[in-house]
N, C-alpha and C. Protein backbone atom coordinates (compact mmCIF):
# COMPACT_ATOMS: atom_id res chain seq x y z
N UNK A 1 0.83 -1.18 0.00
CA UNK A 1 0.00 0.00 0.00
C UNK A 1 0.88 1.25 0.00
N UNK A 2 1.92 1.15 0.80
CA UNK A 2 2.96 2.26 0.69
C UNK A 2 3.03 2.66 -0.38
N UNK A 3 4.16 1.56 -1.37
CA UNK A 3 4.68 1.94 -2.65
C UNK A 3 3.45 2.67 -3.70
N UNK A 4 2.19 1.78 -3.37
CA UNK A 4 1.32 1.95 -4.50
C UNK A 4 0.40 3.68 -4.42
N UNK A 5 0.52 4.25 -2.97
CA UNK A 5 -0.14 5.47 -2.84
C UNK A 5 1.12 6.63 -2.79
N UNK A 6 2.05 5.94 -2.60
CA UNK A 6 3.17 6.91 -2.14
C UNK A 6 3.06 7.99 -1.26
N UNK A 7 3.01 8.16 -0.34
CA UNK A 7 2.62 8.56 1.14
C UNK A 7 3.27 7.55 1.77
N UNK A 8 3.69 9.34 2.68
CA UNK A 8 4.87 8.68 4.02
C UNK A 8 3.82 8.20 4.98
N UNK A 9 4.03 7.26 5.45
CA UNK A 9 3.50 5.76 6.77
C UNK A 9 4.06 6.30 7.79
N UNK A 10 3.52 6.14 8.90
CA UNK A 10 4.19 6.44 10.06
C UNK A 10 3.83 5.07 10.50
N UNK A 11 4.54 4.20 11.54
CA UNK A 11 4.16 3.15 11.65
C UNK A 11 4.86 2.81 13.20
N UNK A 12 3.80 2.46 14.45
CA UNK A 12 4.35 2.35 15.88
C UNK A 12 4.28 0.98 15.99
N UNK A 13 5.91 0.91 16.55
CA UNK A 13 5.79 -0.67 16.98
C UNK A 13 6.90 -1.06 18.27
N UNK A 14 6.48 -1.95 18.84
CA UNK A 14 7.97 -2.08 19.94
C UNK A 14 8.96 -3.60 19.41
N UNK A 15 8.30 -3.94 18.23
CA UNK A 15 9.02 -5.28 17.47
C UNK A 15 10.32 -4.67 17.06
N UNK A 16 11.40 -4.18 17.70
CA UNK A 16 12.50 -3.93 16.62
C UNK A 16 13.17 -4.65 15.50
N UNK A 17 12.90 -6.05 15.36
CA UNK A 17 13.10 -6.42 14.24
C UNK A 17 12.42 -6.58 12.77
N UNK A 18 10.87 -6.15 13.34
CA UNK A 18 9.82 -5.49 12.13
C UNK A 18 10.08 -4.43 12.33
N UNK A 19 10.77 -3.27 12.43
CA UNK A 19 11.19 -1.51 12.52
C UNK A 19 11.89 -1.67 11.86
N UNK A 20 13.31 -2.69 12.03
CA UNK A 20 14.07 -2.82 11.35
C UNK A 20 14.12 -3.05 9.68
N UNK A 21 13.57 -4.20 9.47
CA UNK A 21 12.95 -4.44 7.90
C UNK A 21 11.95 -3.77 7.62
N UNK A 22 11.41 -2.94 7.95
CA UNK A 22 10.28 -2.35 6.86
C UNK A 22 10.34 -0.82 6.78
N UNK A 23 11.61 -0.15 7.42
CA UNK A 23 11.41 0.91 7.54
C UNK A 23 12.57 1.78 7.00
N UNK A 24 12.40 2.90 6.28
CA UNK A 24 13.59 3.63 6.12
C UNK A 24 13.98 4.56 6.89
N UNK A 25 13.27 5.12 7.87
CA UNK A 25 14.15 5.85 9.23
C UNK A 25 13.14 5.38 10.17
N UNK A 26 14.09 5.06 10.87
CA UNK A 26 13.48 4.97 12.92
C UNK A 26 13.62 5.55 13.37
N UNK A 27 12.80 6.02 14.25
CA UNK A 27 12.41 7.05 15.32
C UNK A 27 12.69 6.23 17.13
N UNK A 28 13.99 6.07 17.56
CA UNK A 28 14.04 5.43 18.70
C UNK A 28 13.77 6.05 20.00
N UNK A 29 12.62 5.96 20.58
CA UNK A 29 12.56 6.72 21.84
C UNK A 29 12.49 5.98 23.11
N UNK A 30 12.49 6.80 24.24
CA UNK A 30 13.13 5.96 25.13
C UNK A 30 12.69 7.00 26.21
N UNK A 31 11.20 6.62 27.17
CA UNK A 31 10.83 7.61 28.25
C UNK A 31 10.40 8.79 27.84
N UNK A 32 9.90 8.83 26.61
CA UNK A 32 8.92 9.70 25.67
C UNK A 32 9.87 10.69 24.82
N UNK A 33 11.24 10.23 25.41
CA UNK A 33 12.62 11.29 24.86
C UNK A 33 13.08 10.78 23.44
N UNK A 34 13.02 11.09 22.17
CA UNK A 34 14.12 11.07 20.77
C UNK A 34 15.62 10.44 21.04
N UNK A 35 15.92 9.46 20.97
CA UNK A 35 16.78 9.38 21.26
C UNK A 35 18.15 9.35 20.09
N UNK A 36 17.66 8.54 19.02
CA UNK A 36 17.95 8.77 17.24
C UNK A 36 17.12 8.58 16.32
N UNK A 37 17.19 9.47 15.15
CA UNK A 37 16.41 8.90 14.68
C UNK A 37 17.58 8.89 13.07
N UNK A 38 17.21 7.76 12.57
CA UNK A 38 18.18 7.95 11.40
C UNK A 38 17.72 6.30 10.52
N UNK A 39 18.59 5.89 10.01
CA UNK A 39 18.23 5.02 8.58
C UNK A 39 18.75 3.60 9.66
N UNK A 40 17.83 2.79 9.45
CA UNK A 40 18.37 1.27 10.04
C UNK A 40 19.54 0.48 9.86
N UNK A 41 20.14 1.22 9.23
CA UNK A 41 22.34 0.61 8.99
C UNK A 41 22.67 1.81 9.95
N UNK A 42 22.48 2.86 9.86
CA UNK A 42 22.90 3.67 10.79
C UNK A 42 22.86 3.55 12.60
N UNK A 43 21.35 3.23 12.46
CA UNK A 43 21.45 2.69 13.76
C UNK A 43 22.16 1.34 14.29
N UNK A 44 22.25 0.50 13.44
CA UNK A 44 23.17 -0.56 13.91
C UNK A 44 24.71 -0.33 13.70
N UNK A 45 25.13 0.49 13.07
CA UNK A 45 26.35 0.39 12.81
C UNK A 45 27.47 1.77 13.67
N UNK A 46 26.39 2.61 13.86
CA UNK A 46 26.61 3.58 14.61
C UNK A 46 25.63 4.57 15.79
N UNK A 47 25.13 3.35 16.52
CA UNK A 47 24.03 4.01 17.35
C UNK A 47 24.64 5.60 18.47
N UNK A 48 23.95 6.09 18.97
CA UNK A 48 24.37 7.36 19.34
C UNK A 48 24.37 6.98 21.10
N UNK A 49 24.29 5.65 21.48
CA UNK A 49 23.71 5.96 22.99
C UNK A 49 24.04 4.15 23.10
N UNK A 50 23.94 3.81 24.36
CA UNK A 50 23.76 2.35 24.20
C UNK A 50 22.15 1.94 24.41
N UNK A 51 21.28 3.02 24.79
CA UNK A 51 20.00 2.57 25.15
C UNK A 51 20.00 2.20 23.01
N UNK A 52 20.11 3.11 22.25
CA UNK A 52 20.09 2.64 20.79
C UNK A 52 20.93 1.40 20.69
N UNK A 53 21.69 1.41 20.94
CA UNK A 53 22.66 0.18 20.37
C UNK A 53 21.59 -1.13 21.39
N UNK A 54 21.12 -0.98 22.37
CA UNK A 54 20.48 -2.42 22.57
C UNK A 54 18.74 -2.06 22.06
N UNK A 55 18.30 -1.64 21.50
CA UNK A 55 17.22 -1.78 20.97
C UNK A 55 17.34 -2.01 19.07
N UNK A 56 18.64 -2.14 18.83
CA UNK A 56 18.94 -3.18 17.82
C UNK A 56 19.83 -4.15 18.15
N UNK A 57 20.09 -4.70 19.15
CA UNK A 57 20.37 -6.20 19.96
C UNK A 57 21.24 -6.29 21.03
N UNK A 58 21.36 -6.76 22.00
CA UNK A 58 22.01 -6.79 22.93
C UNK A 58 23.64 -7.22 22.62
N UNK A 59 23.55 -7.87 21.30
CA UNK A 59 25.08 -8.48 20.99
C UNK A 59 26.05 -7.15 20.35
N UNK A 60 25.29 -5.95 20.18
CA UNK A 60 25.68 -4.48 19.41
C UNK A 60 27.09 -4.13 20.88
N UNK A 61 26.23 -4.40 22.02
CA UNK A 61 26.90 -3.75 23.06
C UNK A 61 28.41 -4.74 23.73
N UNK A 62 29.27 -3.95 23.65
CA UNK A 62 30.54 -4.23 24.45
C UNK A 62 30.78 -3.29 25.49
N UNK A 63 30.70 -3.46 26.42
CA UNK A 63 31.44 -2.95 27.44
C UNK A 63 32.86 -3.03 27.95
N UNK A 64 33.61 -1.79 27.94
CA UNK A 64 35.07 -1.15 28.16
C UNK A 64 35.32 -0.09 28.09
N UNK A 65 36.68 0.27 27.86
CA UNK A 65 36.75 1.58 28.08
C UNK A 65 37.52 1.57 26.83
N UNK A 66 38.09 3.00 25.89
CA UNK A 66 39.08 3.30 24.92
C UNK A 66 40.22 3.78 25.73
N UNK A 67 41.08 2.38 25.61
CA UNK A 67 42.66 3.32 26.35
C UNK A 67 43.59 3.56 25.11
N UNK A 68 43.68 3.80 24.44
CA UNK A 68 44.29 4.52 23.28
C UNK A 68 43.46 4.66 21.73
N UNK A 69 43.61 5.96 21.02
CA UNK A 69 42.89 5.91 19.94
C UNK A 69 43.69 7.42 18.77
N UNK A 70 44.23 6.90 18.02
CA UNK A 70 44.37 7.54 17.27
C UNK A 70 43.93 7.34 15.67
N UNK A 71 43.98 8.08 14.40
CA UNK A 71 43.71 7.80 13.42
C UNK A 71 43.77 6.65 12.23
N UNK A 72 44.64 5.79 13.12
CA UNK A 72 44.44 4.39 11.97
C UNK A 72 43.94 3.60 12.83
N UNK A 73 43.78 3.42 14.54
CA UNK A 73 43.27 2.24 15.58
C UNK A 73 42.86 2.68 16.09
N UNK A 74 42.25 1.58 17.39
CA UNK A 74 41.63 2.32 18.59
C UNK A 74 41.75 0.63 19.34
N UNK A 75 42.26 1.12 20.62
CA UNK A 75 42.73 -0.12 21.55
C UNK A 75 41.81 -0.05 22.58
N UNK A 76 41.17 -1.01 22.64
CA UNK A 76 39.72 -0.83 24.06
C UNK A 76 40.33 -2.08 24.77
N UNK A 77 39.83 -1.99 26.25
CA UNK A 77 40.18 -2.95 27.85
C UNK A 77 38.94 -3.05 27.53
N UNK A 78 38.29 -4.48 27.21
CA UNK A 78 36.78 -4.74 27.83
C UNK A 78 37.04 -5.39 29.32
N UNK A 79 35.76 -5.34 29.43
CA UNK A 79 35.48 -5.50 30.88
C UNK A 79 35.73 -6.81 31.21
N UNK A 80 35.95 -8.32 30.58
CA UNK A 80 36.66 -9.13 30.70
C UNK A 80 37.56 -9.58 30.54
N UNK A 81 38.69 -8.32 30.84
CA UNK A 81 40.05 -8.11 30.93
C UNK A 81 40.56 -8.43 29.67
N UNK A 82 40.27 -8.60 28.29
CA UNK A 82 41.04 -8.98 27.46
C UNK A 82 41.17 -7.45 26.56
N UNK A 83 41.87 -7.33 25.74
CA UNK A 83 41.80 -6.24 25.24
C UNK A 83 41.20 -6.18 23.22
N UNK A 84 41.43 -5.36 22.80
CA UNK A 84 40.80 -5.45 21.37
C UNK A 84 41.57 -4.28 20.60
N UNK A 85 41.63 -4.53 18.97
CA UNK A 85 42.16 -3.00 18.82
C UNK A 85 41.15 -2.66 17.07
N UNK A 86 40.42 -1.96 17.15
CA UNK A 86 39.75 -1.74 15.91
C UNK A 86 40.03 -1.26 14.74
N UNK A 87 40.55 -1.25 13.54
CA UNK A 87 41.32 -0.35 13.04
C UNK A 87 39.96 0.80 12.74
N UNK A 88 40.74 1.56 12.09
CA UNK A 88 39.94 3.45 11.95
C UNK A 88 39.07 2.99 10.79
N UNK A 89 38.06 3.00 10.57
CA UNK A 89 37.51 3.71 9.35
C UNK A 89 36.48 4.95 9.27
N UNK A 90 36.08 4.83 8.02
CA UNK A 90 35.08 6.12 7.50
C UNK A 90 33.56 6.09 8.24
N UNK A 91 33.20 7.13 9.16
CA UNK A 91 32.26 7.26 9.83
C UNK A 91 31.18 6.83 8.69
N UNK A 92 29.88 6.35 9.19
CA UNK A 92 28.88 6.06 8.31
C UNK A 92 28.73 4.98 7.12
N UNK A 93 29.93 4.08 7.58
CA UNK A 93 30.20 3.05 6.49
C UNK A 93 30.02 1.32 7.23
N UNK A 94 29.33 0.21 6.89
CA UNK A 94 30.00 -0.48 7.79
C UNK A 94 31.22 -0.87 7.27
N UNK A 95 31.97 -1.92 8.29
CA UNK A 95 32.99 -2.57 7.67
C UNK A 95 32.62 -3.77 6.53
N UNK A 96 33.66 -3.71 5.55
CA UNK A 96 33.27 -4.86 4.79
C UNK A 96 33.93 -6.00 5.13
N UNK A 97 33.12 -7.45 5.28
CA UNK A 97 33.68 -8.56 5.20
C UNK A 97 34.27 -9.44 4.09
């Protein structure tokens, strides 16, 4: 019905994985507050908050800290003592596999 009237849908749901597939921007709120709203790769790939990063899955979230970060890496202590080092890329991209 979308495609065929073309008219923007507004569409409420708490299924984030039907938000996810059917939608071209989400509106994530959280205690009646905006929290992001942007394109569904965006939110998974660069959420703004962790309340966003776990309302597209709990596996999004790592917990640690950044103990070094400059322009080609970034070296994080997670919280189960092991460490990690990410290399840099281009904001708004994911990584490719």
């Amino acid at each position: 019905m979308h495609r065929e009237l073309r008219k923007t849908f507004i569409y409420v749901t708490h299924d984030q994985e039907e938000a996810m597939a059917m939608s071209d921007r989400i509106v994530v709120m959280k205690d009646a507050k905006i929290l992001q709203v942007d394109t569904p790769e965006a939110l998974y790939y660069e959420p703004t908050s962790t309340a966003v990063a776990r309302f597209v899955g709990a596996a999004n979230v790592v917990t640690g800290r950044v103990v070094r970060s400059d322009a080609s890496e970034t070296w994080s202590q997670l919280r189960t003592g092991s460490s990690r080092r990410r290399a840099a890329r281009p904001r708004g991209r994911p990584a490719k596999k």
